[in-house]
N, C-alpha and C. Protein backbone atom coordinates (compact mmCIF):
# COMPACT_ATOMS: atom_id res chain seq x y z
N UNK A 1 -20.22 45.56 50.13
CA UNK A 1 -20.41 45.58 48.70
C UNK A 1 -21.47 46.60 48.29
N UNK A 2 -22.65 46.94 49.13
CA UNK A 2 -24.04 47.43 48.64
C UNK A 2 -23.11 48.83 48.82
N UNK A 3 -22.13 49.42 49.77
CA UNK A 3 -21.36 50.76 49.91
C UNK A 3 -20.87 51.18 48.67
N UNK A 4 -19.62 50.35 48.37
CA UNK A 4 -19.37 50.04 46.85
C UNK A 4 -20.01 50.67 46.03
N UNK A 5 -21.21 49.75 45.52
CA UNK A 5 -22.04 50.23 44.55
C UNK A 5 -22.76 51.49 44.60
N UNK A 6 -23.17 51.83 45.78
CA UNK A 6 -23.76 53.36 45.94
C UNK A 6 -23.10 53.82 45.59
N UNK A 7 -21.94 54.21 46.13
CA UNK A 7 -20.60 55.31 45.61
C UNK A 7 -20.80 55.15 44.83
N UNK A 8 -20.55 54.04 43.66
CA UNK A 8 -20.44 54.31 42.44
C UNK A 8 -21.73 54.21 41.41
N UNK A 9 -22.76 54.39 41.45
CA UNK A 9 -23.88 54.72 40.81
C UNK A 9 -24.59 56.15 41.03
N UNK A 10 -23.86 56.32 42.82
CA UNK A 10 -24.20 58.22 43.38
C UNK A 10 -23.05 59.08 43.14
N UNK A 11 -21.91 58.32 42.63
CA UNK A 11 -20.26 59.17 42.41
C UNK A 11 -20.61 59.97 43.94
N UNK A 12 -20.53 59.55 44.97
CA UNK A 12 -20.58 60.08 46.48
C UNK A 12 -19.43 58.86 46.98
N UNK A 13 -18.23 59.36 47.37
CA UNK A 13 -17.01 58.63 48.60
C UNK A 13 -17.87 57.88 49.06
N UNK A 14 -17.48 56.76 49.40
CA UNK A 14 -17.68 55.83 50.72
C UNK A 14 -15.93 55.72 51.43
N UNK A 15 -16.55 55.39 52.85
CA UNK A 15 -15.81 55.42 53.56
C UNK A 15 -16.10 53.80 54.43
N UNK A 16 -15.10 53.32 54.56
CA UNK A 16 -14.73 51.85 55.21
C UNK A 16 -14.19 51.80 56.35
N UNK A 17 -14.99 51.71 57.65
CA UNK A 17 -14.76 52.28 58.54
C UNK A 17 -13.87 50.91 59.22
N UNK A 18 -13.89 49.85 59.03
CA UNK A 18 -12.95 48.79 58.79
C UNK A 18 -11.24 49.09 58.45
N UNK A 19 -11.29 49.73 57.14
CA UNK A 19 -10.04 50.18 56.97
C UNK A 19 -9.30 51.68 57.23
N UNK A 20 -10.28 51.76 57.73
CA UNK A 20 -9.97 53.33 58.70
C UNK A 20 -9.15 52.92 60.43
N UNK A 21 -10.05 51.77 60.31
CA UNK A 21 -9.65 51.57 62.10
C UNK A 21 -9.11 50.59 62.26
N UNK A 22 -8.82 50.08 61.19
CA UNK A 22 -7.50 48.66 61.93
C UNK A 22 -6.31 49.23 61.35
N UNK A 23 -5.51 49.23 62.00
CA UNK A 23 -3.57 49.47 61.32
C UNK A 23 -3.29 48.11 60.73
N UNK A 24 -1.97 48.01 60.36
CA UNK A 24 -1.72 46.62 59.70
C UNK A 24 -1.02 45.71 61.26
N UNK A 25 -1.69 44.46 61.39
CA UNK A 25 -1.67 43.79 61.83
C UNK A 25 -2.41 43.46 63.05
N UNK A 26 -3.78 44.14 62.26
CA UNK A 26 -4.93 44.08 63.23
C UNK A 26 -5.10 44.55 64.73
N UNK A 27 -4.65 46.56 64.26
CA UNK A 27 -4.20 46.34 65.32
C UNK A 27 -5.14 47.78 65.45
N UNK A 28 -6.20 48.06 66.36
CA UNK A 28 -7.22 48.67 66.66
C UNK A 28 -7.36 49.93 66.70
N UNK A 29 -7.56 51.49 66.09
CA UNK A 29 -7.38 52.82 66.59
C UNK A 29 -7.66 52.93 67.69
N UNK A 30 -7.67 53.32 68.92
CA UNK A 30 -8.10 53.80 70.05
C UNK A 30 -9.60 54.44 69.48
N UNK A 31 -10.43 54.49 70.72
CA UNK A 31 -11.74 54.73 70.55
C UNK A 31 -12.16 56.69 70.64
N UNK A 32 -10.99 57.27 70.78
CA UNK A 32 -11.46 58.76 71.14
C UNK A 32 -10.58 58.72 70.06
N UNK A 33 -10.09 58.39 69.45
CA UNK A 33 -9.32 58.93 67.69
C UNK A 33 -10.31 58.53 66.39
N UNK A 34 -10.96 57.27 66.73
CA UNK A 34 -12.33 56.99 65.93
C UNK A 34 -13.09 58.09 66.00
N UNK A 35 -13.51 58.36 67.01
CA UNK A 35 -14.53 59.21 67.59
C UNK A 35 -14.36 60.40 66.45
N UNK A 36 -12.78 61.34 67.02
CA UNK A 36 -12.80 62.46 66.09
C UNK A 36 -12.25 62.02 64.66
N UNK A 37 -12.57 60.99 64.03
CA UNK A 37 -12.08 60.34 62.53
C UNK A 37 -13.35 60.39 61.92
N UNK A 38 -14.41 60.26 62.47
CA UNK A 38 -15.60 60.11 62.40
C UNK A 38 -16.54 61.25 62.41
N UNK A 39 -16.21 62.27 63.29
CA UNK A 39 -16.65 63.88 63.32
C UNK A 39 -16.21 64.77 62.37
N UNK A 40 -14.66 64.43 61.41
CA UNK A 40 -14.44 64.70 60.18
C UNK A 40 -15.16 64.06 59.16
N UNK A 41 -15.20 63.21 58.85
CA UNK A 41 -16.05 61.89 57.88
C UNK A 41 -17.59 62.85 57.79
N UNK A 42 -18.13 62.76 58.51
CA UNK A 42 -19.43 63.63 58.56
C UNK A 42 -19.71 65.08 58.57
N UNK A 43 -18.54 65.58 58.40
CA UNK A 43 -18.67 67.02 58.30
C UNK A 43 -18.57 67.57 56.53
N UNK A 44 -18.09 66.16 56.26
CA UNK A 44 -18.38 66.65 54.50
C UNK A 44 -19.34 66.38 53.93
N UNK A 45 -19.97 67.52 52.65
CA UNK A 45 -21.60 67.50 52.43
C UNK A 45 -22.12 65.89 51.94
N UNK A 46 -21.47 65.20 51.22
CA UNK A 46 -21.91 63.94 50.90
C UNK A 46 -21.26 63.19 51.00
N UNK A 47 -21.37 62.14 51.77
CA UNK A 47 -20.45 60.52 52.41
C UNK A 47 -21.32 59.34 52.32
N UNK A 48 -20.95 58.06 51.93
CA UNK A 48 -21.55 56.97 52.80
C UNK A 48 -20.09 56.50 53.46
N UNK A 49 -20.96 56.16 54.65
CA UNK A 49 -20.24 55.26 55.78
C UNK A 49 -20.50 53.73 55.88
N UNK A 50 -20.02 52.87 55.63
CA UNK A 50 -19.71 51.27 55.71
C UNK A 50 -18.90 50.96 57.27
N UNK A 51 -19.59 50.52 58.23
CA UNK A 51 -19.41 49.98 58.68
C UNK A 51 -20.11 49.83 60.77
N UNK A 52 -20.11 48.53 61.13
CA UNK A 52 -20.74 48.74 62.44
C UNK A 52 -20.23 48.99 63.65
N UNK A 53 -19.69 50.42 64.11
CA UNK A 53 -18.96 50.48 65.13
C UNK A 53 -19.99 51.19 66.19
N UNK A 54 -20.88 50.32 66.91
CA UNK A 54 -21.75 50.68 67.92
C UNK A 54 -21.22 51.67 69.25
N UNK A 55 -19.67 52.07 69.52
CA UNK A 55 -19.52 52.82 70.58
C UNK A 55 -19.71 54.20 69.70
N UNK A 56 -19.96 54.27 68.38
CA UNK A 56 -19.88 55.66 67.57
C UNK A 56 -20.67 56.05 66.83
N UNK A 57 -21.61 54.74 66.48
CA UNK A 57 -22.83 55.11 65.77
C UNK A 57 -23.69 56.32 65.63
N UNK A 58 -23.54 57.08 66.91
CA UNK A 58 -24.30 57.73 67.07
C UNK A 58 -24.10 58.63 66.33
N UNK A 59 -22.61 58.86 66.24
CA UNK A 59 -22.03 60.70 65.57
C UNK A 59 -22.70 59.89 63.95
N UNK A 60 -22.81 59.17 63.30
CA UNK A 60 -23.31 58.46 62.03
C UNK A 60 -24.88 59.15 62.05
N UNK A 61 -25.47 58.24 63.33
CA UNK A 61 -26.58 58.49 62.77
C UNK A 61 -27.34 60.37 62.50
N UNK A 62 -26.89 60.64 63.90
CA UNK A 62 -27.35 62.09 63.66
C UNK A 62 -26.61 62.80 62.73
N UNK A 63 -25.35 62.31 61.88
CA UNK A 63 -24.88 63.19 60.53
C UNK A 63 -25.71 62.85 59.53
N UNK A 64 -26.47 61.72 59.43
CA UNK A 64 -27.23 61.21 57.71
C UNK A 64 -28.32 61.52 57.87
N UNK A 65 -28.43 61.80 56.13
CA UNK A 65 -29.90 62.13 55.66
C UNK A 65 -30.85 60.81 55.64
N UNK A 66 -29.75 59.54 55.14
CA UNK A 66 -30.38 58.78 54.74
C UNK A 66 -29.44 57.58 55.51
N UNK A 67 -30.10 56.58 56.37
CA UNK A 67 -30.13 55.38 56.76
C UNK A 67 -30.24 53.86 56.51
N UNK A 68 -29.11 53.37 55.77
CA UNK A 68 -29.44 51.89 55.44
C UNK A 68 -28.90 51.00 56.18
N UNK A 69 -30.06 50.28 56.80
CA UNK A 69 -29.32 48.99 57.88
C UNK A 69 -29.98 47.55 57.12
N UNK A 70 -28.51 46.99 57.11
CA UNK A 70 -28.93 45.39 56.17
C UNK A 70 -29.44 44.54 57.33
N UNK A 71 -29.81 43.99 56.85
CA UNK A 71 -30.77 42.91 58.76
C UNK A 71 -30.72 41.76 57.91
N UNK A 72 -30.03 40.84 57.67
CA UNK A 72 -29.75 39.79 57.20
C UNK A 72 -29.95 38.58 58.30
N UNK A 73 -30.41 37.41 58.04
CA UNK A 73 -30.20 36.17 58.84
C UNK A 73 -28.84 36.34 59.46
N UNK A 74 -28.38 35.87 61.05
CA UNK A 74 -27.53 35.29 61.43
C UNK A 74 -26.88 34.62 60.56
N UNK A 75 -27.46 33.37 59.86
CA UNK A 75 -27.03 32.39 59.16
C UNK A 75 -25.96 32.82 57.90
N UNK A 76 -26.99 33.58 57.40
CA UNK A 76 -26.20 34.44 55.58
C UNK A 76 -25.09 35.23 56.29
N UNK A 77 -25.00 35.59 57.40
CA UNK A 77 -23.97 36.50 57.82
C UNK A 77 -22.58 35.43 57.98
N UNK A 78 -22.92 34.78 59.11
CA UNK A 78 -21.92 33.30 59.04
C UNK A 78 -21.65 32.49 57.59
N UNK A 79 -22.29 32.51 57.40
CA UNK A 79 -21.58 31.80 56.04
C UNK A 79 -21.04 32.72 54.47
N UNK A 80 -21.17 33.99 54.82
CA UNK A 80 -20.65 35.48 54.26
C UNK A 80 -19.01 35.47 55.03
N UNK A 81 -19.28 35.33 56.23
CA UNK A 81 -17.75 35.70 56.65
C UNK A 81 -16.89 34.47 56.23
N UNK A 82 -17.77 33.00 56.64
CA UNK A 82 -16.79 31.93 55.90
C UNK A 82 -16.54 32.09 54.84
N UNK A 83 -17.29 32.30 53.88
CA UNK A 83 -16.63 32.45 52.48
C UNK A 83 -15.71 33.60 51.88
N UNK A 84 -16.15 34.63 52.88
CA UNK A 84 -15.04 35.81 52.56
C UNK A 84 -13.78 34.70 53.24
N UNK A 85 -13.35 34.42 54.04
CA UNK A 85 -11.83 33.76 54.60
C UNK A 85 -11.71 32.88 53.67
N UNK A 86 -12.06 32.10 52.73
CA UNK A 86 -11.92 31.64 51.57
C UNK A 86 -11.50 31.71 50.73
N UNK A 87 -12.14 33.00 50.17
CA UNK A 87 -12.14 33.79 49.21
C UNK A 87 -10.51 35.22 48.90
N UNK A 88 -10.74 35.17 50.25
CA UNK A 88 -9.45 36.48 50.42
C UNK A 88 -8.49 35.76 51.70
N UNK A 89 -8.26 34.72 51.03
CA UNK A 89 -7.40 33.61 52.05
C UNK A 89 -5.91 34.49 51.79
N UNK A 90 -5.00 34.90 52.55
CA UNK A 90 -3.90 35.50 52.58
C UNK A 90 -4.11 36.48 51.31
N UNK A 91 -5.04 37.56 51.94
CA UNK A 91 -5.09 38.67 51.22
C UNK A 91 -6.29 39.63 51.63
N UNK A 92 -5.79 40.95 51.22
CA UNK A 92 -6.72 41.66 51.81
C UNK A 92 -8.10 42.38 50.82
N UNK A 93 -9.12 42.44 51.74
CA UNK A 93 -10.40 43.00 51.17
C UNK A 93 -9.92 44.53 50.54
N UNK A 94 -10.94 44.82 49.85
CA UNK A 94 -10.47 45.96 49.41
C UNK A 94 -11.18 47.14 50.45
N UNK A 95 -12.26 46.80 51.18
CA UNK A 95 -12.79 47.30 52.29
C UNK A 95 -11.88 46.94 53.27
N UNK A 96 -10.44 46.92 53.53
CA UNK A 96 -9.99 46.29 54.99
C UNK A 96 -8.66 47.01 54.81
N UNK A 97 -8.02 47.51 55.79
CA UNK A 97 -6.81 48.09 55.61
C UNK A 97 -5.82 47.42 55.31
N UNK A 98 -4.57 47.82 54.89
CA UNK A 98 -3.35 47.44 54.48
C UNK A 98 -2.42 46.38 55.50
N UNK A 99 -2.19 45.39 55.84
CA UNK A 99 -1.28 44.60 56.65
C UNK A 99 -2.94 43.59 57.22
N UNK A 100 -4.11 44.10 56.84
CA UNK A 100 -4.98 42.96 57.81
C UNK A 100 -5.78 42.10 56.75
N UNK A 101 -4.81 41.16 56.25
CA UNK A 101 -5.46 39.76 55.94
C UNK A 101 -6.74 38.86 56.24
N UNK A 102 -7.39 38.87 55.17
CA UNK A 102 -8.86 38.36 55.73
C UNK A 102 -8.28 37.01 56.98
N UNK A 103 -9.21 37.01 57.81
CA UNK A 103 -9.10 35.75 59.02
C UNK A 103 -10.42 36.08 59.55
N UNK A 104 -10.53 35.06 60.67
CA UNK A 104 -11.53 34.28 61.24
C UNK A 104 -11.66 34.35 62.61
N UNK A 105 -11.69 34.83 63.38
CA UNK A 105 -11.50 34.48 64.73
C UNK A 105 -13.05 34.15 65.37
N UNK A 106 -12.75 33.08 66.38
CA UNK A 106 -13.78 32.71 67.22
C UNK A 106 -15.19 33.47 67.86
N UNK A 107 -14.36 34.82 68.47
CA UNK A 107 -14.59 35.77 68.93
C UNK A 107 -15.88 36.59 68.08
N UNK A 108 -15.29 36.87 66.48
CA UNK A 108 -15.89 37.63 65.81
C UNK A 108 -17.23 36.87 65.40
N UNK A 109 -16.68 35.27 64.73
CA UNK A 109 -18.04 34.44 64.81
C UNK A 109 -19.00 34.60 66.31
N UNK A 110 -18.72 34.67 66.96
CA UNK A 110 -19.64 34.86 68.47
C UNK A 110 -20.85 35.87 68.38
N UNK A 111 -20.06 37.34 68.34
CA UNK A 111 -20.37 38.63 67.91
C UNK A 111 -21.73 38.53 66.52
N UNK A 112 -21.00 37.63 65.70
CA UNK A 112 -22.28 37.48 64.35
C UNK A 112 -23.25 37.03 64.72
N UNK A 113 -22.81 35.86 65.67
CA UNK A 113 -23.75 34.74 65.87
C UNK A 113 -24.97 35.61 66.78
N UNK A 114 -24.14 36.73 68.03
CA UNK A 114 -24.92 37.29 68.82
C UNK A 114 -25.60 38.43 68.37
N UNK A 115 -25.79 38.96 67.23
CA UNK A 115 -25.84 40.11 66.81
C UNK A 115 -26.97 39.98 67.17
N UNK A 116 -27.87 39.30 66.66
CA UNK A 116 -29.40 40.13 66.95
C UNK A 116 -30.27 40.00 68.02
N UNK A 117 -29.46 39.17 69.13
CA UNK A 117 -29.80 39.44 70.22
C UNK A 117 -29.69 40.61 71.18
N UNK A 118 -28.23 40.78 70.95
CA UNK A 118 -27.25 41.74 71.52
C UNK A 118 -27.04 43.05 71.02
N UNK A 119 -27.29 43.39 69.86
CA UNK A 119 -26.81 44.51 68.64
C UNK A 119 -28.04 44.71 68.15
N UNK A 120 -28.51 44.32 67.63
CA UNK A 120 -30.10 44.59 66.64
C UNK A 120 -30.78 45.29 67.34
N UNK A 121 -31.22 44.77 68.47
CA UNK A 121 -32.72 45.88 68.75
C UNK A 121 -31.79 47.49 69.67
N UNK A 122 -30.84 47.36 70.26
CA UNK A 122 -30.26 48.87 70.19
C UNK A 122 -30.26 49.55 69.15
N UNK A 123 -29.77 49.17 68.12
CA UNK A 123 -29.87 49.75 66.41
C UNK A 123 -31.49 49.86 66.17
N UNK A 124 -32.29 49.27 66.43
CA UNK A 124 -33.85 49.67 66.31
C UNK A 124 -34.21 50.33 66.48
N UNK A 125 -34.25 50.20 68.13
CA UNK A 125 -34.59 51.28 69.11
C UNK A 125 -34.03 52.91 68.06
N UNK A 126 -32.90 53.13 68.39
CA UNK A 126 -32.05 54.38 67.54
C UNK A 126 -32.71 54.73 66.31
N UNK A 127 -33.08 53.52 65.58
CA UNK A 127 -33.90 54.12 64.05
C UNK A 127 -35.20 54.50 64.07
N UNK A 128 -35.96 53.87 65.23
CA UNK A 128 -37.27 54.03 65.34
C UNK A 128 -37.27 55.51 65.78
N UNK A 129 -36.37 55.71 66.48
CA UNK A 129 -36.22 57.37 67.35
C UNK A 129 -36.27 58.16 66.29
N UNK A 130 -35.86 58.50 65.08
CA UNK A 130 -34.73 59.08 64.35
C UNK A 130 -36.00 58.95 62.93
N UNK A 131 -36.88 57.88 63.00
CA UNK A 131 -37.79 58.05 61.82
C UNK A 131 -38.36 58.58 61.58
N UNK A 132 -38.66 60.10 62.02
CA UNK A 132 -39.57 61.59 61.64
C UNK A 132 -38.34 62.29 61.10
N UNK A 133 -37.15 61.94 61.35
CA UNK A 133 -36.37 63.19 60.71
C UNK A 133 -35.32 62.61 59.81
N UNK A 134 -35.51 61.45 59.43
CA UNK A 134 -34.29 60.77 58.60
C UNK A 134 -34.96 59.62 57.53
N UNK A 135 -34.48 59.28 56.44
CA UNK A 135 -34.89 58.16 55.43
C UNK A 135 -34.06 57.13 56.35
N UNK A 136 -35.45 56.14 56.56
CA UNK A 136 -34.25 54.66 57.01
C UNK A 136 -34.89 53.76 56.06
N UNK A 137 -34.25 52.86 55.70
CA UNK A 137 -34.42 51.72 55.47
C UNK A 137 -33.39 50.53 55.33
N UNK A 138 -34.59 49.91 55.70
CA UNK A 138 -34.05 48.81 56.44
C UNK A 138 -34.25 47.04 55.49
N UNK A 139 -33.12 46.30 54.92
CA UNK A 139 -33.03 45.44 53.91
C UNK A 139 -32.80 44.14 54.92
N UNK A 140 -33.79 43.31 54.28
CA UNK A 140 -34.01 42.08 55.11
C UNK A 140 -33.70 40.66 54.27
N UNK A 141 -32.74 40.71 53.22
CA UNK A 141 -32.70 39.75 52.83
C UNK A 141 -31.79 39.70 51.51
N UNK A 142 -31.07 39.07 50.42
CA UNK A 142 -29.65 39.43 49.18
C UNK A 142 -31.29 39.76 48.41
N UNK A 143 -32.06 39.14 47.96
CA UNK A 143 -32.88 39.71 47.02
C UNK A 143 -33.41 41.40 47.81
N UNK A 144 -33.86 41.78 48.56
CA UNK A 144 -34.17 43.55 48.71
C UNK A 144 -33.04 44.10 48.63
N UNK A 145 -31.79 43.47 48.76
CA UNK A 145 -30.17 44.19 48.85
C UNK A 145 -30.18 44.51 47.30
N UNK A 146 -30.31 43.47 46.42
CA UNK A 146 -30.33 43.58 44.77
C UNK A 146 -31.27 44.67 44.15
N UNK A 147 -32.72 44.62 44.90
CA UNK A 147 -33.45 45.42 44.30
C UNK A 147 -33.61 46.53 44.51
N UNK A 148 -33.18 47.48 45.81
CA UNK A 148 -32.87 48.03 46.10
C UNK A 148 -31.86 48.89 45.32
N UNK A 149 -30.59 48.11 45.37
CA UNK A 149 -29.57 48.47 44.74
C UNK A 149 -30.09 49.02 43.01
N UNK A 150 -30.77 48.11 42.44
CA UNK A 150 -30.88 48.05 40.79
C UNK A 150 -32.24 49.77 41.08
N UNK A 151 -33.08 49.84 42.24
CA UNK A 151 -33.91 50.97 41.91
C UNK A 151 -32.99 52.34 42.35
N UNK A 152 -32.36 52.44 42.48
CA UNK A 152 -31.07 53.86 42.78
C UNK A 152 -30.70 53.55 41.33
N UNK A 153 -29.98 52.71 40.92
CA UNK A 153 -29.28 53.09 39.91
C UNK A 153 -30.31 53.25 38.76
N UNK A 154 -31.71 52.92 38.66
CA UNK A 154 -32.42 53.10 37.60
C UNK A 154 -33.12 54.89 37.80
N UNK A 155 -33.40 54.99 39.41
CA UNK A 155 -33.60 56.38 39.59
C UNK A 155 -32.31 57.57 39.08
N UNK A 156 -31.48 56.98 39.35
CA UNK A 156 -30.13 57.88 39.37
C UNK A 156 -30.02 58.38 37.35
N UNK A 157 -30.30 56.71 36.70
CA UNK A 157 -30.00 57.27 35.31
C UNK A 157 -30.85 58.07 34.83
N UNK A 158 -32.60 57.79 35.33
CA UNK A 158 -33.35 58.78 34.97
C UNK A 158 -33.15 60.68 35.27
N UNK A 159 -32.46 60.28 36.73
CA UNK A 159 -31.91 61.85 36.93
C UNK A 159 -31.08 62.42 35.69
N UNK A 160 -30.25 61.78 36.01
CA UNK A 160 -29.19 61.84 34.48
C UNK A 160 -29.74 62.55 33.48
N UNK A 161 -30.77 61.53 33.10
CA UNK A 161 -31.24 61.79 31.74
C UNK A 161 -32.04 62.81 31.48
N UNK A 162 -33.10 63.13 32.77
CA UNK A 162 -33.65 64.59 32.63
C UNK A 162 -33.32 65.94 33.00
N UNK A 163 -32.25 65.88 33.37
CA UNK A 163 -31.04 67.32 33.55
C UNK A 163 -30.81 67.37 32.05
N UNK A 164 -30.15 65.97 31.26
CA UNK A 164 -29.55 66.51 29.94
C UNK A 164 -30.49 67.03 28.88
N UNK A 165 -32.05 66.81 29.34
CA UNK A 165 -32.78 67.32 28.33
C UNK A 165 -33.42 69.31 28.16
């Protein structure tokens, strides 16, 4: 959602790397076709990228100027994905490709559940490296996601407004 809204408060593409890489019926790109899907994606002057694909991150991180990693509770994450299967019960996200119906699998709850054991501090490690030559920041909670969000779009209108003068 926070992708979403950038695009549309920066009029800059986002890209859903979700509906880039599943076919319809959940069915996976191969990992050296991501790879070069991804080396295009970043070769154009302004993109955001949505989404966590850790065998590729890398071509991400060294393409951006600017770095946003959400670090949310385990918890808000699990009960985000339950309510998305809820919510988009036989139907698809608008972040999710064509034929893949929101669902649930065991597997993926695991993965959430393990994230910040397993996933988080590799993603650290990488940002901490990368913090002399890149904007990161890093949102720890739906209220810094909101405020965050509301100070771009209040910076952005002021841009606006002092070009037109």
């Amino acid at each position: 959602m926070l992708a979403r809204e950038l695009s549309r408060i920066l009029t800059i593409e986002v890209h859903h790397l979700d509906a880039i890489f599943w076919k319809p019926g959940w069915i996976s790109t191969p990992k050296n076709e991501q790879k070069d899907i991804q080396e295009e994606l970043v070769s154009g002057t302004s993109w955001i990228i949505d989404g966590n694909y850790g065998g590729t991150i890398d071509i991400r991180l060294q393409a951006a100027d600017t770095i946003i990693f959400i670090d949310l509770s385990r918890w808000i994450c699990l009960i985000r994905v339950l309510k998305r299967r809820f919510q988009y019960r036989n139907k698809k996200r608008t972040d999710m490709a064509e034929g893949c119906e929101e669902r649930v699998r065991l597997e993926f709850l695991k993965w959430v559940w393990e994230f910040p054991e397993k996933q988080k501090p590799k993603i650290l490690e990488k940002l901490r490296q990368l913090s002399n030559e890149k904007e990161i920041i890093i949102l720890k909670s739906p209220k810094e996601v909101r405020e965050f969000k509301a100070n771009v779009e209040l910076l952005n209108e002021r841009s606006i407004f002092h070009e037109r003068k």
